[in-house]
PDB file of N, CA and C in Angstrom:
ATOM      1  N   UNK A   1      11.742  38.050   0.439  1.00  0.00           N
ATOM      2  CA  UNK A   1      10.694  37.172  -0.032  1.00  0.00           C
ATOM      3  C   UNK A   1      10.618  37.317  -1.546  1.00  0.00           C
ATOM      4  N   UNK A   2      10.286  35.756  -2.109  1.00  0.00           N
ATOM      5  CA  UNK A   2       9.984  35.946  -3.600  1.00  0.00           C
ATOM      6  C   UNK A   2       8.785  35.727  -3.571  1.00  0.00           C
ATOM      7  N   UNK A   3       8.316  35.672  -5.379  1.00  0.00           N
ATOM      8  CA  UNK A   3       7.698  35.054  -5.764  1.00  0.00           C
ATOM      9  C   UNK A   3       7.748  34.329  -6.918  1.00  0.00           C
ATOM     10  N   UNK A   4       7.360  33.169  -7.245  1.00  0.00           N
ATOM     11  CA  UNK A   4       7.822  32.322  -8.133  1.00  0.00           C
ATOM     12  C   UNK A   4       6.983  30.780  -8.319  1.00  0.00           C
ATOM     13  N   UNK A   5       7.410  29.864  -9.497  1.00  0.00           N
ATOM     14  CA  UNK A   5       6.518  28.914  -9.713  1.00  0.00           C
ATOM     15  C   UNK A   5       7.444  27.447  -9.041  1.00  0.00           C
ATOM     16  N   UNK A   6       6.286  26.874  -8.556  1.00  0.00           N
ATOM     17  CA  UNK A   6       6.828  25.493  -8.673  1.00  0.00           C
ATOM     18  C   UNK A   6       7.223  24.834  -9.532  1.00  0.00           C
ATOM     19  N   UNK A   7       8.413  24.004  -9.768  1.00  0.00           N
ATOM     20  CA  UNK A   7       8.958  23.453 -11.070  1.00  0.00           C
ATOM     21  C   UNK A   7       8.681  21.777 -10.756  1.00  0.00           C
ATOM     22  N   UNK A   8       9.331  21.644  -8.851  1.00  0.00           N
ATOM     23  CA  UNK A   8       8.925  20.019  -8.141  1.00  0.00           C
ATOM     24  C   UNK A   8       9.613  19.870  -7.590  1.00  0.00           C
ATOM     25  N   UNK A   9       9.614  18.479  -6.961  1.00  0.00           N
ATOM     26  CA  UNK A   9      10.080  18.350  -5.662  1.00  0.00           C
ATOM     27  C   UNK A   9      11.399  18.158  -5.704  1.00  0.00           C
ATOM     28  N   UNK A  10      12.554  17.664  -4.584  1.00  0.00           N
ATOM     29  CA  UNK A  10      13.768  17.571  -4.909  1.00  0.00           C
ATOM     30  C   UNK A  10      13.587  16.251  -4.229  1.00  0.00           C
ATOM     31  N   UNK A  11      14.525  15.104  -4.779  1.00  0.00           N
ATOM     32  CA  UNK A  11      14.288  14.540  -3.951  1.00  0.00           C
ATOM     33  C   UNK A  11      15.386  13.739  -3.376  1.00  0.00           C
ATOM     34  N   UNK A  12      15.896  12.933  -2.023  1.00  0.00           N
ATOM     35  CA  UNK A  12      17.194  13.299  -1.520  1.00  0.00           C
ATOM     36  C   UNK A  12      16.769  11.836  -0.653  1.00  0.00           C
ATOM     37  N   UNK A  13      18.359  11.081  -0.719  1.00  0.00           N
ATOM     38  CA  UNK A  13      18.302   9.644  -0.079  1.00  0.00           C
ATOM     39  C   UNK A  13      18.261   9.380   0.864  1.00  0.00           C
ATOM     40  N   UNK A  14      19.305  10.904   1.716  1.00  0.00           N
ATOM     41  CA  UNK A  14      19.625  11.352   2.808  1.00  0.00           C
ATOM     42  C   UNK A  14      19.554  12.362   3.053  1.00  0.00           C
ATOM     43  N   UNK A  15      18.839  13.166   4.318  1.00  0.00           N
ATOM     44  CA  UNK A  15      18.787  14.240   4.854  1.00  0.00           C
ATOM     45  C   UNK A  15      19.155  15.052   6.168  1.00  0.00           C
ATOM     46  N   UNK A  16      19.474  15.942   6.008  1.00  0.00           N
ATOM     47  CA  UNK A  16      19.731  16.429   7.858  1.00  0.00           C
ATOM     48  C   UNK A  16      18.749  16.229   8.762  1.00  0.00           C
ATOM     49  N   UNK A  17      18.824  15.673   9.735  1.00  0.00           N
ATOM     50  CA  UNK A  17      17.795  16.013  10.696  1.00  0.00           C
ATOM     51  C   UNK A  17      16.771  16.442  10.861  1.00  0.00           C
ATOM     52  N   UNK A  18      17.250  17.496  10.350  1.00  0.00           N
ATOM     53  CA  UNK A  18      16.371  18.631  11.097  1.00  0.00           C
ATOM     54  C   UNK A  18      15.266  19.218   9.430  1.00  0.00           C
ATOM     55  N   UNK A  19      15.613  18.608   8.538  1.00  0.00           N
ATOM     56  CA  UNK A  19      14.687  18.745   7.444  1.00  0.00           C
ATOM     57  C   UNK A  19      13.739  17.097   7.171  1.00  0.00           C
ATOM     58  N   UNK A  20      14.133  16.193   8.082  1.00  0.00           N
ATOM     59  CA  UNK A  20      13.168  15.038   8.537  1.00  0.00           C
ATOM     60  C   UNK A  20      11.577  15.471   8.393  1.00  0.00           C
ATOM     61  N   UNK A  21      10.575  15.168   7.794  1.00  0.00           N
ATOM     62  CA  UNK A  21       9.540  14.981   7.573  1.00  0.00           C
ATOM     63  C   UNK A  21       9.079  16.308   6.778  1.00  0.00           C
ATOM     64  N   UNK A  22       9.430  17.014   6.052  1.00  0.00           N
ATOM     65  CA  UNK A  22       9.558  18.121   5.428  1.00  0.00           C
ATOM     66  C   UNK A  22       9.787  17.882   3.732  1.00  0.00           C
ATOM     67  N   UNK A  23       9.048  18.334   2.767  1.00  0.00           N
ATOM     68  CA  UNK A  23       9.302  18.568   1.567  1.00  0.00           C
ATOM     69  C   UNK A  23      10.238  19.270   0.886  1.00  0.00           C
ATOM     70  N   UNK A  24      11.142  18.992  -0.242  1.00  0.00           N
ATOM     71  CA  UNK A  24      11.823  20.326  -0.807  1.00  0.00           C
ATOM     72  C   UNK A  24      11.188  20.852  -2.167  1.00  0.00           C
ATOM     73  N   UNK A  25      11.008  21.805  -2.760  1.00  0.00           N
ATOM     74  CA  UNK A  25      10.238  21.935  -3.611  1.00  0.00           C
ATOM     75  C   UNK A  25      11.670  22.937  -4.156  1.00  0.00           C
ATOM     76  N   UNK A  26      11.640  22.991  -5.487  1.00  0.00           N
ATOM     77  CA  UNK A  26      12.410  23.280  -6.871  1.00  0.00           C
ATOM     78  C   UNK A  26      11.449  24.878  -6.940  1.00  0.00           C
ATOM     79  N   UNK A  27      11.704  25.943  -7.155  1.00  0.00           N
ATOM     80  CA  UNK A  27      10.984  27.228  -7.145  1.00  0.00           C
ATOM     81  C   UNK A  27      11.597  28.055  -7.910  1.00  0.00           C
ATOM     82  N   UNK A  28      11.199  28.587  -9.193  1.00  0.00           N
ATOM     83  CA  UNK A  28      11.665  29.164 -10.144  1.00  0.00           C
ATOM     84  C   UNK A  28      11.752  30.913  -9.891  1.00  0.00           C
ATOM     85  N   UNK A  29      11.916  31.532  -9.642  1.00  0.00           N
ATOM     86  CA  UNK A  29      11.654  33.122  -9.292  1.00  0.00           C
ATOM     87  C   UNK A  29      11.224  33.603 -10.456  1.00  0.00           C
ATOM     88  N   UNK A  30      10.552  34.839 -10.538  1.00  0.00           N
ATOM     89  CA  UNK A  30       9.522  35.656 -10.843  1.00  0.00           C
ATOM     90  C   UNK A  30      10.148  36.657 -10.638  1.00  0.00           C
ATOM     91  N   UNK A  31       9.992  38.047 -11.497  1.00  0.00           N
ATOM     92  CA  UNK A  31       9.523  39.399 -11.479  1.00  0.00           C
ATOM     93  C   UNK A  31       7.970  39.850 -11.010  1.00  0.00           C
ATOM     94  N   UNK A  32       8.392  41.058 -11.231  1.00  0.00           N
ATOM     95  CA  UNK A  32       7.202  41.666 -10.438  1.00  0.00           C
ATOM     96  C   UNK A  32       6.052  41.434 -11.755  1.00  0.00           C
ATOM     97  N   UNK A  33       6.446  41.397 -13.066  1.00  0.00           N
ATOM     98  CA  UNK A  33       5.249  41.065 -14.147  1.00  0.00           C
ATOM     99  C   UNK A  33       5.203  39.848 -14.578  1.00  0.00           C
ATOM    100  N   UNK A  34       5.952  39.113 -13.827  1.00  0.00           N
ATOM    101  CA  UNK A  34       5.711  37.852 -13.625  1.00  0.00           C
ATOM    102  C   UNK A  34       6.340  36.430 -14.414  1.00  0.00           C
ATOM    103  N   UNK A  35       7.546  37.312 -15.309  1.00  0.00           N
ATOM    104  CA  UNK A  35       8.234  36.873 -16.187  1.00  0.00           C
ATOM    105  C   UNK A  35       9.399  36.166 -15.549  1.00  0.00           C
ATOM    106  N   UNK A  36      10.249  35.098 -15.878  1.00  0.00           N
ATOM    107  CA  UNK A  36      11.037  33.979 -15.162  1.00  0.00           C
ATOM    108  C   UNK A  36      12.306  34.978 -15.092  1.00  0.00           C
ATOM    109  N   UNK A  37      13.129  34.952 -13.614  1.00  0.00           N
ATOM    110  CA  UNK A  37      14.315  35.732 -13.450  1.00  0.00           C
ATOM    111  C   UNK A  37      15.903  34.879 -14.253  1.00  0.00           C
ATOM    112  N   UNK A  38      15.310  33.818 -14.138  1.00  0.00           N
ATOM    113  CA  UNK A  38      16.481  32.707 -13.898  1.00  0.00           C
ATOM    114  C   UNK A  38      17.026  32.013 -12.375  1.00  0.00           C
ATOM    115  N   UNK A  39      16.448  32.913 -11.545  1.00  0.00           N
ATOM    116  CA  UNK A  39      17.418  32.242 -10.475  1.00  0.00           C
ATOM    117  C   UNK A  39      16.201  31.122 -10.186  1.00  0.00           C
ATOM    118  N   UNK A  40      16.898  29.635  -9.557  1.00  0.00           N
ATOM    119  CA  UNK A  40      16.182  29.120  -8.988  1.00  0.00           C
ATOM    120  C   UNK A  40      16.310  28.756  -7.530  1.00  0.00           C
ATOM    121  N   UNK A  41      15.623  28.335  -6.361  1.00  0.00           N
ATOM    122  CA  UNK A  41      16.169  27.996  -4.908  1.00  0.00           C
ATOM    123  C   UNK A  41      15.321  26.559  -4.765  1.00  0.00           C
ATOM    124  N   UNK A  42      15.712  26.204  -3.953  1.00  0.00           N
ATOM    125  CA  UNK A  42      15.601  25.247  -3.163  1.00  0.00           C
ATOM    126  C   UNK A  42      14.633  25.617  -1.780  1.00  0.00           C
ATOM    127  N   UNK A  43      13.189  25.260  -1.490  1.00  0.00           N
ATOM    128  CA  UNK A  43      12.680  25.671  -0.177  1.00  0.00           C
ATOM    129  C   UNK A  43      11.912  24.360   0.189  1.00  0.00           C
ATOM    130  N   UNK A  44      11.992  24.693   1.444  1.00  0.00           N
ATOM    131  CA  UNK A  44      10.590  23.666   2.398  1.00  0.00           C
ATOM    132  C   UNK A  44       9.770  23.748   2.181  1.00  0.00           C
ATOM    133  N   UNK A  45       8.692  23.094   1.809  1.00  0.00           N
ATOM    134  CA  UNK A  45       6.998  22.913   1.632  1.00  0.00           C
ATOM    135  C   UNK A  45       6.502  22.677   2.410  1.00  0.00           C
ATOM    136  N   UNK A  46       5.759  24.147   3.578  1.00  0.00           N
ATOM    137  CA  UNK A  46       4.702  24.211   4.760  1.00  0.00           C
ATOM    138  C   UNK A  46       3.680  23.710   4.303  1.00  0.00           C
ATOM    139  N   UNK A  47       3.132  24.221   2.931  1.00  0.00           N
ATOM    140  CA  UNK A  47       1.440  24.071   2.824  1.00  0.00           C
ATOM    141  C   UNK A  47       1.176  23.313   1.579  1.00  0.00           C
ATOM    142  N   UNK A  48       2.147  21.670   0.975  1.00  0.00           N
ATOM    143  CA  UNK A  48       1.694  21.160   0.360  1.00  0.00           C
ATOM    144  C   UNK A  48       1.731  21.771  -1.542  1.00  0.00           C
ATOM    145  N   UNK A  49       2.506  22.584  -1.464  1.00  0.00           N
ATOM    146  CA  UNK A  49       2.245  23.327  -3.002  1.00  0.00           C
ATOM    147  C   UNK A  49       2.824  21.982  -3.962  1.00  0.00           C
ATOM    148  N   UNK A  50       2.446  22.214  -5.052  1.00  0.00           N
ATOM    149  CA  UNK A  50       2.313  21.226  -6.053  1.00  0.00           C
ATOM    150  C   UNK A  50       3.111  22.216  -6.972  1.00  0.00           C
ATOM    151  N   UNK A  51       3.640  21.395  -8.346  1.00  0.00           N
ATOM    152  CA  UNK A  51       4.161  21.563  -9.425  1.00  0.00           C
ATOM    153  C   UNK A  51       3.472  22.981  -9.778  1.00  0.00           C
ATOM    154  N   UNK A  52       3.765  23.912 -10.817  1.00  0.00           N
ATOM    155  CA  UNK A  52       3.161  24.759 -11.445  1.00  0.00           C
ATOM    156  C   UNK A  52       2.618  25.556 -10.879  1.00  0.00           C
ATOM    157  N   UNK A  53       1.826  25.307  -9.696  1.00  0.00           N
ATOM    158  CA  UNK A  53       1.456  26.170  -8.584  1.00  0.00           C
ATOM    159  C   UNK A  53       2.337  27.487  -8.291  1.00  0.00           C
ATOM    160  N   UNK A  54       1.987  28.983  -8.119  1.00  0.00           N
ATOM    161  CA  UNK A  54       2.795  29.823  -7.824  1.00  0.00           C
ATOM    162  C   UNK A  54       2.493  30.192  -5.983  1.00  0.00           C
ATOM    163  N   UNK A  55       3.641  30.686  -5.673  1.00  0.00           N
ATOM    164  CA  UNK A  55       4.139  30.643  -4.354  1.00  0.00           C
ATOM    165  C   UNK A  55       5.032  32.015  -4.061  1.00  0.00           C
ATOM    166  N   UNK A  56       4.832  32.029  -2.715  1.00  0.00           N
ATOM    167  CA  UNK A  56       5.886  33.276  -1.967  1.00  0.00           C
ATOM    168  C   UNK A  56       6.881  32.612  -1.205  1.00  0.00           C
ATOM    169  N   UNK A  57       7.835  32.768  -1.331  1.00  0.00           N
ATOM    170  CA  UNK A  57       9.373  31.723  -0.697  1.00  0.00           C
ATOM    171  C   UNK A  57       9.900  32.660   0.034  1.00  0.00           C
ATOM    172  N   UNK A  58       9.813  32.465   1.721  1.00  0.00           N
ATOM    173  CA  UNK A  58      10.488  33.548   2.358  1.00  0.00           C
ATOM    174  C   UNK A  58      12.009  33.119   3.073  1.00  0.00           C
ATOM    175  N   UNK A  59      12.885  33.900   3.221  1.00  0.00           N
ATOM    176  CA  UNK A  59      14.282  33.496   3.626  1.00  0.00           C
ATOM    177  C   UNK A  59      14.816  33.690   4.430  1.00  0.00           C
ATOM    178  N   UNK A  60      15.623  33.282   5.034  1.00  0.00           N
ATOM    179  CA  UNK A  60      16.276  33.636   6.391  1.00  0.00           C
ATOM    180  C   UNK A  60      15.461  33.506   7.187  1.00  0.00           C
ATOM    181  N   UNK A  61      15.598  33.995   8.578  1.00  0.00           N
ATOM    182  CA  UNK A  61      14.413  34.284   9.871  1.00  0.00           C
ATOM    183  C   UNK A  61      13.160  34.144   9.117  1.00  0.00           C
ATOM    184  N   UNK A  62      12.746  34.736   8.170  1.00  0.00           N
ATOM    185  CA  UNK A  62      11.359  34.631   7.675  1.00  0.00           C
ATOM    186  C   UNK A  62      11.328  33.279   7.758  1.00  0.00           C
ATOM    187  N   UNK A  63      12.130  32.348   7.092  1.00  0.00           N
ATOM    188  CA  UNK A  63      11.447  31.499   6.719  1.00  0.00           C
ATOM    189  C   UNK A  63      11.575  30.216   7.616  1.00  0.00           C
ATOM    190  N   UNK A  64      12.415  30.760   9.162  1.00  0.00           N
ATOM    191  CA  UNK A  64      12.026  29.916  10.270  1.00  0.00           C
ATOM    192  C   UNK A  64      11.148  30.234  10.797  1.00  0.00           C
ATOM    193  N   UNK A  65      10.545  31.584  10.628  1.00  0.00           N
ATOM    194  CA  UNK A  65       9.784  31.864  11.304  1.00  0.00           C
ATOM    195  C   UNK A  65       8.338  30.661  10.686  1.00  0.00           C
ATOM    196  N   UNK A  66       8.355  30.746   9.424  1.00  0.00           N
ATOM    197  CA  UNK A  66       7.359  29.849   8.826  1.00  0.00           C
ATOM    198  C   UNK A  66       7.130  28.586   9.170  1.00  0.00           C
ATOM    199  N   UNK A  67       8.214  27.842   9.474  1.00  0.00           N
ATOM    200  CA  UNK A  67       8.653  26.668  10.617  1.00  0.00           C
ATOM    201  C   UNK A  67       7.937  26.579  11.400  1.00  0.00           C
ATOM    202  N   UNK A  68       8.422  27.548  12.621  1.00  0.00           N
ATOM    203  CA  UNK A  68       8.113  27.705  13.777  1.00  0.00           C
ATOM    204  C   UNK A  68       8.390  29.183  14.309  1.00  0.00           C
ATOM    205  N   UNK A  69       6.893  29.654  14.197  1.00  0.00           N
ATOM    206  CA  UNK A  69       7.195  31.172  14.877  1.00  0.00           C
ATOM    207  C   UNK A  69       8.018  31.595  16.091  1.00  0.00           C
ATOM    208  N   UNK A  70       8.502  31.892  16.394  1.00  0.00           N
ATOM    209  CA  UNK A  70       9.236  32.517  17.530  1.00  0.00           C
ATOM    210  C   UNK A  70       8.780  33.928  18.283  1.00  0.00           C
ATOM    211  N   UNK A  71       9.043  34.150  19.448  1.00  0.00           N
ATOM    212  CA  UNK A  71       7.999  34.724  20.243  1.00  0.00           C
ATOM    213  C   UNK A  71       7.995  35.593  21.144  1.00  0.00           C
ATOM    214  N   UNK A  72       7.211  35.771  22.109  1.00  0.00           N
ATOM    215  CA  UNK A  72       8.049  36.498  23.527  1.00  0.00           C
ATOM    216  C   UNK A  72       7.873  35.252  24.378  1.00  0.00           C
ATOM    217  N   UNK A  73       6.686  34.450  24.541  1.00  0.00           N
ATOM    218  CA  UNK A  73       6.979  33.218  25.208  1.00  0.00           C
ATOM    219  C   UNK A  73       7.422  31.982  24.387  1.00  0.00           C
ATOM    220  N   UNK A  74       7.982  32.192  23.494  1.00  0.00           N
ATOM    221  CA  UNK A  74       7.726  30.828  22.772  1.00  0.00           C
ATOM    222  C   UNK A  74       9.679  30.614  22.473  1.00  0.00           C
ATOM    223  N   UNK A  75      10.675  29.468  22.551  1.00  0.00           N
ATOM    224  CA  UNK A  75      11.966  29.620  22.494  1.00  0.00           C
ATOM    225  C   UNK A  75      12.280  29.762  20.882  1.00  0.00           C
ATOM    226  N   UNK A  76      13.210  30.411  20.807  1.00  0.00           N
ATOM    227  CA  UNK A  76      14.159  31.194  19.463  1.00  0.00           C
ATOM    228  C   UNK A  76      13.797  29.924  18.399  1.00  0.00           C
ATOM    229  N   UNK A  77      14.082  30.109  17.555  1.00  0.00           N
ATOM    230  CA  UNK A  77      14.149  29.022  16.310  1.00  0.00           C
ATOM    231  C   UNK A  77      15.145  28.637  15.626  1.00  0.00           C
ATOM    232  N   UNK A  78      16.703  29.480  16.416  1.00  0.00           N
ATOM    233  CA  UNK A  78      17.588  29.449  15.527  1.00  0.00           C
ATOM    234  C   UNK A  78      17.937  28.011  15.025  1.00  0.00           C
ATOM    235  N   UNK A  79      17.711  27.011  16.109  1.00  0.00           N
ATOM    236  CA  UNK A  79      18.176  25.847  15.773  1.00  0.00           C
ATOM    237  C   UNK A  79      17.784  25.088  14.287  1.00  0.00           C
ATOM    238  N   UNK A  80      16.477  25.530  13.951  1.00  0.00           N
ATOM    239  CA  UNK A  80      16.149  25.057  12.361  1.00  0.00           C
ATOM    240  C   UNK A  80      17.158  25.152  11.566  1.00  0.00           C
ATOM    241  N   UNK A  81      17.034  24.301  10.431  1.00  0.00           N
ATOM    242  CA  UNK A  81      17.793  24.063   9.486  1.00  0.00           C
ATOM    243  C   UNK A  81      16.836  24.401   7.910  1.00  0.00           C
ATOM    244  N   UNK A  82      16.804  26.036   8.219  1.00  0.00           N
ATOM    245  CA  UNK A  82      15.767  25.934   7.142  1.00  0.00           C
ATOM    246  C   UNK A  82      16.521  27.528   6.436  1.00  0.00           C
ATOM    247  N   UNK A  83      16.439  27.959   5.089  1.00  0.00           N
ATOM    248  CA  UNK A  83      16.999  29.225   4.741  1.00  0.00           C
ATOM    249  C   UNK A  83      16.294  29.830   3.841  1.00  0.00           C
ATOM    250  N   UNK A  84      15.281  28.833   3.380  1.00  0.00           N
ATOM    251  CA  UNK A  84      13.908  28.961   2.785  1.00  0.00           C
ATOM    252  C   UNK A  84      13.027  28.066   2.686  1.00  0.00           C
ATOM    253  N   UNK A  85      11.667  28.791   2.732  1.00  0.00           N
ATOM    254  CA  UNK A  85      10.550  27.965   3.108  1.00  0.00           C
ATOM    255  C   UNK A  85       8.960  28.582   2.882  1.00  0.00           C
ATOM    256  N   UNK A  86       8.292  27.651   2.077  1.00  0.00           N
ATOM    257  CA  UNK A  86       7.136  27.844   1.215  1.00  0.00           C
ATOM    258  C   UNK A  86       6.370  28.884   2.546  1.00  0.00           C
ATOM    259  N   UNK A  87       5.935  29.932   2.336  1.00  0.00           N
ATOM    260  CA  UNK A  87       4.871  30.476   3.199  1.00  0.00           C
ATOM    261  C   UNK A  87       3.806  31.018   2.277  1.00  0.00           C
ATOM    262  N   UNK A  88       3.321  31.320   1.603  1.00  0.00           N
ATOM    263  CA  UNK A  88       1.503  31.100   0.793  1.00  0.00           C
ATOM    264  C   UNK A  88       1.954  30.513  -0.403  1.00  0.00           C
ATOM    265  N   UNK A  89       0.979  29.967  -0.869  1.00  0.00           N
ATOM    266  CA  UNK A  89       0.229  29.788  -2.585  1.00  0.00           C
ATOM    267  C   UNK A  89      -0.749  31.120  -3.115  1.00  0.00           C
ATOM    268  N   UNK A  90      -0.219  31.589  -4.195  1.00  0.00           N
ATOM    269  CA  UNK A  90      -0.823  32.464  -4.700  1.00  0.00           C
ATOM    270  C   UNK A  90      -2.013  32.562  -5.901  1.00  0.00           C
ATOM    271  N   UNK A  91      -2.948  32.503  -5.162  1.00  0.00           N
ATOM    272  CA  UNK A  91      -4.033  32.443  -6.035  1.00  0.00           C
ATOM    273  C   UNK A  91      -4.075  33.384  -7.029  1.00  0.00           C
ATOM    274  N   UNK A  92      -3.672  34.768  -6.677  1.00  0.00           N
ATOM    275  CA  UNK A  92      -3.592  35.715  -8.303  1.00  0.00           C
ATOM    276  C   UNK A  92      -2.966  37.167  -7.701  1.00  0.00           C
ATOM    277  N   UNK A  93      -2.699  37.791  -8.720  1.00  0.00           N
ATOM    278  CA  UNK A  93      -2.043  38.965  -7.964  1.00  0.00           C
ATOM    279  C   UNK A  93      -3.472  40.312  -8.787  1.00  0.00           C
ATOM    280  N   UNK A  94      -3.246  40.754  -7.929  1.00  0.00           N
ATOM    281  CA  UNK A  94      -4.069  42.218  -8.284  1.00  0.00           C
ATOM    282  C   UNK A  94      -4.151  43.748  -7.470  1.00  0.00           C
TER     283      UNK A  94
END
């Protein structure tokens, strides 16, 4: 998991499937003091984050899990097409 700022959306003519009704948001990474790493990713937008807004971007399983949790009754998630994906907005760190 990171953390990092919104830069915006991506936006795409054509998409897979399985990212059908789903946002991509542009996410700049962060250090721990909060200074820009350089790397940037590409994630899904669960909860609507906006430009400038800072965020936690989780990956892999995390971030199907953010999708769609997976369970003891509930079926696997592998099928998503997701490798990151917005899970909070960060109101402040302390």
């Amino acid at each position: 998991m990171i953390r990092g700022t919104v830069l915006g959306q991506v936006w795409a003519t054509r998409r897979a499937r399985g990212l059908d009704g789903h946002r991509l948001l542009l996410v700049a990474a962060r250090d721990v003091a909060g200074a820009a790493t350089g790397r940037v990713v590409v994630a899904v937008d669960t909860l609507d984050a906006r430009a400038g807004e800072d965020v936690t971007v989780a990956f892999g399983s995390g971030a199907r899990n953010v999708l769609r949790p997976a369970g003891d009754n509930r079926p696997d998630n592998r099928d998503l097409l997701c490798d990151a994906a917005v899970a909070a907005i960060v109101e402040g760190v302390g």
